[in-house]
Structure formats: structure tokens, C-alpha cells
N, C-alpha and C. Protein backbone atom coordinates (compact mmCIF):
# COMPACT_ATOMS: atom_id res chain seq x y z
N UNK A 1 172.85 48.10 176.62
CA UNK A 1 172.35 47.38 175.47
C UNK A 1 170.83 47.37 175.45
N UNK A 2 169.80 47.33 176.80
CA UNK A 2 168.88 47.12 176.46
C UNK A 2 168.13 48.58 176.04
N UNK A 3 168.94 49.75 176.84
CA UNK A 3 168.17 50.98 176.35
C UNK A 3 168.30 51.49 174.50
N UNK A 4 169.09 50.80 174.30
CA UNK A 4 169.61 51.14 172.35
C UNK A 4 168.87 49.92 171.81
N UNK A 5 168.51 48.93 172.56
CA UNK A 5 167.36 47.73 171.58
C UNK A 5 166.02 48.36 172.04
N UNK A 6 165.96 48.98 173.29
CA UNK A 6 164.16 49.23 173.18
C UNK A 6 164.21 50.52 172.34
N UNK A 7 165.57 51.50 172.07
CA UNK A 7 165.03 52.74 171.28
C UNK A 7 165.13 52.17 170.06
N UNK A 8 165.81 51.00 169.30
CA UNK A 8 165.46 50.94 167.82
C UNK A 8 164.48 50.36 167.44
N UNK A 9 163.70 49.65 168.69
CA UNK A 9 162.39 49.07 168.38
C UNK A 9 161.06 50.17 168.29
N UNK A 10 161.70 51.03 168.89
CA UNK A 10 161.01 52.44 168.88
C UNK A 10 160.84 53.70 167.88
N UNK A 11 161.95 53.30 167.06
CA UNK A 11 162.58 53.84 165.38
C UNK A 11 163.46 54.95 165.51
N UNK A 12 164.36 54.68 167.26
CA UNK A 12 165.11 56.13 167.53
C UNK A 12 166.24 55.44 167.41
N UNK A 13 167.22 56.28 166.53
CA UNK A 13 168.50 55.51 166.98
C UNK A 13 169.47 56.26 167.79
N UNK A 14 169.88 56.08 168.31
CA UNK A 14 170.99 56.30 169.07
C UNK A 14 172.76 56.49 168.82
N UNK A 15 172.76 57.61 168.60
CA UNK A 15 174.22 57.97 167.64
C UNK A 15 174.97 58.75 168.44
N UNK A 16 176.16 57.64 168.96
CA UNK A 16 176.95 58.37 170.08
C UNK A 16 178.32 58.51 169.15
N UNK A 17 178.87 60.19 170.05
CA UNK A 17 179.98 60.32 169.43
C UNK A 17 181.27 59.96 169.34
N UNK A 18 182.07 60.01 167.95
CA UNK A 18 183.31 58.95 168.57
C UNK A 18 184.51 59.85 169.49
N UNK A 19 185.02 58.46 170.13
CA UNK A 19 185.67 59.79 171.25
C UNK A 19 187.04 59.93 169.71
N UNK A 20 187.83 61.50 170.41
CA UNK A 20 189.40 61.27 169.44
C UNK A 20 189.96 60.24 169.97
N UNK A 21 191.05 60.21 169.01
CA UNK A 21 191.88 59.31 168.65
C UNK A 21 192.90 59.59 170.50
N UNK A 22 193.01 58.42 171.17
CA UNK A 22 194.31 58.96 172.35
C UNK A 22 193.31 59.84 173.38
N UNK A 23 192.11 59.67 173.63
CA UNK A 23 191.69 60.68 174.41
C UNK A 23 191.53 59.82 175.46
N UNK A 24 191.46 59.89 176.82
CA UNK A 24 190.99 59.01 177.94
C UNK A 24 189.80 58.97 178.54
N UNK A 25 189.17 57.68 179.08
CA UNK A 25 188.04 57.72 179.36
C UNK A 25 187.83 58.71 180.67
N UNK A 26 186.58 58.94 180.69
CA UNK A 26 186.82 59.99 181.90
C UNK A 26 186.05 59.10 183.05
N UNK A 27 186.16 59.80 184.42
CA UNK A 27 185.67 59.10 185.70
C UNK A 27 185.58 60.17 186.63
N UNK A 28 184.06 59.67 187.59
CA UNK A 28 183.57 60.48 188.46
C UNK A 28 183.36 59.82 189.52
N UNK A 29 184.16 60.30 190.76
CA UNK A 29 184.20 59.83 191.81
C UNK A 29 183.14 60.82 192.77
N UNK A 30 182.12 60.09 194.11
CA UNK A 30 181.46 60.15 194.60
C UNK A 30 181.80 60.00 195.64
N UNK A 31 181.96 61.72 196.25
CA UNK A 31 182.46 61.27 198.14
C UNK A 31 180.61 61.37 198.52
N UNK A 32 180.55 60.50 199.21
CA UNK A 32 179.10 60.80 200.11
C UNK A 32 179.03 60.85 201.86
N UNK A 33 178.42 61.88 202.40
CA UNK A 33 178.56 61.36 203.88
C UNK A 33 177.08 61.84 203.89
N UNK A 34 176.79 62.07 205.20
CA UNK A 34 175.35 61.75 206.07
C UNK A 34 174.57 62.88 205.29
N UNK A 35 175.31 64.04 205.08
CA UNK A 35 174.31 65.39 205.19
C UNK A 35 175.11 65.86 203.49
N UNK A 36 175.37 65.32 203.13
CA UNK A 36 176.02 66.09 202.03
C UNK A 36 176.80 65.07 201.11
N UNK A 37 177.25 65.58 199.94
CA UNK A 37 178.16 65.07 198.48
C UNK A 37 178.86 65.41 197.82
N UNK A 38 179.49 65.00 197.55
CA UNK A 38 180.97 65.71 196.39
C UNK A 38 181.06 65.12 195.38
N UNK A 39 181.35 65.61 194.60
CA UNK A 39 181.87 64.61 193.04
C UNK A 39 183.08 65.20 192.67
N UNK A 40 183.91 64.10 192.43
CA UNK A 40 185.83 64.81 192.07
C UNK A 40 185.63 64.05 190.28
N UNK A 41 185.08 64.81 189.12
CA UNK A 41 185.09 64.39 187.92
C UNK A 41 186.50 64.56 186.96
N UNK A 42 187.00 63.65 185.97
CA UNK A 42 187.80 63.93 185.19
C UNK A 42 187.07 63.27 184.28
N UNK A 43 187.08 64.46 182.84
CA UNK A 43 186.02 64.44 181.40
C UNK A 43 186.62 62.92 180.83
N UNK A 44 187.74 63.49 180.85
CA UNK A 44 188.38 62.57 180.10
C UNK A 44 188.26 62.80 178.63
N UNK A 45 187.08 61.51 177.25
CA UNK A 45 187.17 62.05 176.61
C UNK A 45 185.88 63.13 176.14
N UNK A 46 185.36 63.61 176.96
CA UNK A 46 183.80 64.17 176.92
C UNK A 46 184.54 65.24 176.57
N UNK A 47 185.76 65.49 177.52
CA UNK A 47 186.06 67.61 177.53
C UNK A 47 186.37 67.25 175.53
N UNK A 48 186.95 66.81 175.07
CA UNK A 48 187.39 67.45 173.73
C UNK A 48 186.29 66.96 172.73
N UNK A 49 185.82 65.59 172.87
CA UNK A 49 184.70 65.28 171.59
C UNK A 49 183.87 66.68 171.28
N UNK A 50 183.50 66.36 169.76
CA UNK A 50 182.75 67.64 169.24
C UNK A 50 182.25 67.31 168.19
N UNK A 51 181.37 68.10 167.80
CA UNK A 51 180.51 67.34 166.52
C UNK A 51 181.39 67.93 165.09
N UNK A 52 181.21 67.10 164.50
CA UNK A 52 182.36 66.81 162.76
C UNK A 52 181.25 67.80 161.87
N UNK A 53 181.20 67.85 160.98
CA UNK A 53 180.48 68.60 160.09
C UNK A 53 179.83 67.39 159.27
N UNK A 54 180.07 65.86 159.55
CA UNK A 54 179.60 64.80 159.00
C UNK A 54 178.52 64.47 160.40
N UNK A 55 178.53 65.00 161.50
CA UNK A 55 177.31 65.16 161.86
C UNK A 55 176.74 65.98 161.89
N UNK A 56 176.49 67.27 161.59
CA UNK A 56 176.29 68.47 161.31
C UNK A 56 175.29 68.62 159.95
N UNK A 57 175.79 67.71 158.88
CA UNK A 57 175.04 67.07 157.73
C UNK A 57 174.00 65.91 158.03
N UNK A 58 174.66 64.78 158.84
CA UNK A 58 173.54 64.13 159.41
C UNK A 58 172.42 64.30 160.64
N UNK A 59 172.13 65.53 160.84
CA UNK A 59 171.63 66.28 161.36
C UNK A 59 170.22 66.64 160.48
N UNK A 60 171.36 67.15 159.12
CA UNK A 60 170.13 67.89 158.09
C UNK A 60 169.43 66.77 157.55
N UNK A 61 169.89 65.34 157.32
CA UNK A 61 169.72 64.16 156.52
C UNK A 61 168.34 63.75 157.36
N UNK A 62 168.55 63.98 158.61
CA UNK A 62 167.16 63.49 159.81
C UNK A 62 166.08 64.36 159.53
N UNK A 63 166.48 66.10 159.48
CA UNK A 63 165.18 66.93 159.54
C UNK A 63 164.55 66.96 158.75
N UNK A 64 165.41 66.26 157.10
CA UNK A 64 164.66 66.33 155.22
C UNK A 64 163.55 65.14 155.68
N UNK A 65 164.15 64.52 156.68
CA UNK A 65 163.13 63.49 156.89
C UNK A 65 161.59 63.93 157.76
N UNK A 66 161.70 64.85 158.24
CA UNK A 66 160.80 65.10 159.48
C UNK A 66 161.22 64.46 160.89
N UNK A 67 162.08 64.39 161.07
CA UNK A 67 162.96 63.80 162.36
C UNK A 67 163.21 64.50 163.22
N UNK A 68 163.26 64.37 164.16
CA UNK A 68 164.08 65.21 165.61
C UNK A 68 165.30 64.76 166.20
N UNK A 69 166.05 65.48 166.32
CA UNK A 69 167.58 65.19 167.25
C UNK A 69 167.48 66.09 168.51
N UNK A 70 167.67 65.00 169.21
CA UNK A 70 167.73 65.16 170.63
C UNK A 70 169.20 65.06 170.92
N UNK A 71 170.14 66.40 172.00
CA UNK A 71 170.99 65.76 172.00
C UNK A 71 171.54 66.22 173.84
N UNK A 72 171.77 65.16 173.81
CA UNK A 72 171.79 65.23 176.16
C UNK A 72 173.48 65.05 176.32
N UNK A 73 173.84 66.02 177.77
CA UNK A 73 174.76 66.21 177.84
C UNK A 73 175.61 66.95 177.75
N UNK A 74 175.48 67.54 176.58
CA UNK A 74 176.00 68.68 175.88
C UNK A 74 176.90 69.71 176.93
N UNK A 75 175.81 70.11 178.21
CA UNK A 75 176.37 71.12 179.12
C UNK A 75 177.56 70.61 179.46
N UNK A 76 178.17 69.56 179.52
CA UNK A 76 179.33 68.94 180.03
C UNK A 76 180.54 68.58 178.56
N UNK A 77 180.32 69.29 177.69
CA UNK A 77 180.74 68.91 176.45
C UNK A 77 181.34 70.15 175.93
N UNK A 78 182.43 71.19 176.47
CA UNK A 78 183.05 72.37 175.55
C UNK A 78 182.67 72.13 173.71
N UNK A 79 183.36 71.40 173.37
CA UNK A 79 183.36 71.43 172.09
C UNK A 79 181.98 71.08 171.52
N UNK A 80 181.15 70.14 171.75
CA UNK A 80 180.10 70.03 171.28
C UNK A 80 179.04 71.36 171.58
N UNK A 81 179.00 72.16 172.55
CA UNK A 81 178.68 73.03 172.92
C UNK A 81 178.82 74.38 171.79
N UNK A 82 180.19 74.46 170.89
CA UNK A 82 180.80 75.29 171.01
C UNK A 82 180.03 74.95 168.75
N UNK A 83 179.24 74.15 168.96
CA UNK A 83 178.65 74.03 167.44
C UNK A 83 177.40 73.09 167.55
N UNK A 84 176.27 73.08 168.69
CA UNK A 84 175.64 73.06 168.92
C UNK A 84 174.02 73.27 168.27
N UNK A 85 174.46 74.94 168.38
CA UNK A 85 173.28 75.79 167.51
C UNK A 85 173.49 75.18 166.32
N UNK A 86 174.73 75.44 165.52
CA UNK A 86 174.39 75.16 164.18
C UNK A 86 173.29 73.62 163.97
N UNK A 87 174.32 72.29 164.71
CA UNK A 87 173.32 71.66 164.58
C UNK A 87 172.05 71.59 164.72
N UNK A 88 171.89 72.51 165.77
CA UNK A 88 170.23 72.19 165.83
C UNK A 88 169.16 73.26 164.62
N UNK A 89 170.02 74.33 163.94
CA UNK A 89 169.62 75.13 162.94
C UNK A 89 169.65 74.44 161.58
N UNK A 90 170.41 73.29 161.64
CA UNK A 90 170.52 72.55 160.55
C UNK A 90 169.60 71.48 160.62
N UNK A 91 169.31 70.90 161.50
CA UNK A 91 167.70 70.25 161.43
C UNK A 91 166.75 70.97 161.45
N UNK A 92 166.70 71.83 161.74
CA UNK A 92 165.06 73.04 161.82
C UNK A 92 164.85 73.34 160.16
N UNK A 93 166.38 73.71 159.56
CA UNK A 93 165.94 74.13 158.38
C UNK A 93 165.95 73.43 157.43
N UNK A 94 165.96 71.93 157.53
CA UNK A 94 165.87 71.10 156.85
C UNK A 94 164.17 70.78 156.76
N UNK A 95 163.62 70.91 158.24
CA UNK A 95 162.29 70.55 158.14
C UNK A 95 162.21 69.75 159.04
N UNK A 96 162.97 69.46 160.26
CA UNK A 96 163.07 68.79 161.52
C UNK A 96 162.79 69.48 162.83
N UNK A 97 162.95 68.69 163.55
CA UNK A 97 162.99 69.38 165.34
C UNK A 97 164.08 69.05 165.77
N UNK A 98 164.25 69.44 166.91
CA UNK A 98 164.90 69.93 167.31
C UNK A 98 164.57 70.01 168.99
């Protein structure tokens, strides 16, 4: 809560995606010993979320503005991955960053 009140005091908002409908949360477990680490991850709902074409448009709605979309994570995201570029070609050619 406090990192989404200091970014709207900042004029960034923060637009997370919705998970599907029935998808499960995911969890990452942390073996640690002296000299070394493991992580045993399940996505849960990260593996299938993906961006809609209603963000894909609100994408372009930010760059008409002169806006930038930042978007983190992604590498861990098949589907968002998998329409990515477009978004970020759809703020550039709106007149945004990217």
C-alpha cells in the first residue's frame, strides 16, 4: 500500500494485471544453506496472465499523452511476453516511452 500511495503522489499509477478467472496464486519457496540457494517456484497465476487488447489500447491512451509504461516482470510472464512488443510499439507510436 505504501509503494502505490507514494507512486500516485508521484503521478505514476500502478496498473496490475487481473489474474484469470480460477487461476492459482503462485508461491516460491526458498531452500537456503551456508554456501548456496534454491528456489522451488509455482507461477501459479503469473504463467497464464497476459495483456487484453484493452491494455494494449491503454497503452496507446498513456503515449497520446506523452507518458511512459514501464512494465517489470514480464521475463517470468509467457503470455505477457508473448504481446509485449506490440505494447510497447503502441506507446512509442502514440508519442510515448517506453
Amino acid at each position: 500500500a505504501k509503494l502505490r500511495s507514494a507512486a500516485a503522489h508521484a503521478g505514476v499509477a500502478v496498473v496490475p494485471l487481473a489474474a484469470p478467472a480460477g487461476a492459482a496464486t503462485g508461491v516460491c519457496i526458498v531452500l537456503s544453506g551456508q554456501s548456496d540457494r534454491a528456489f522451488a517456484t509455482h507461477r501459479g497465476a503469473v504463467a497464464v496472465a497476459g495483456l487484453s487488447d484493452a491494455d494494449i489500447e491503454r497503452a496507446r491512451e498513456v503515449g497520446a499523452r506523452g507518458g511512459h509504461v514501464h512494465v517489470a516482470g514480464y521475463y517470468n510472464m509467457p503470455a505477457v511476453r508473448a504481446r509485449v512488443g506490440e505494447l510497447f510499439r503502441a506507446v512509442r507510436e502514440a508519442g510515448g516511452s517506453s
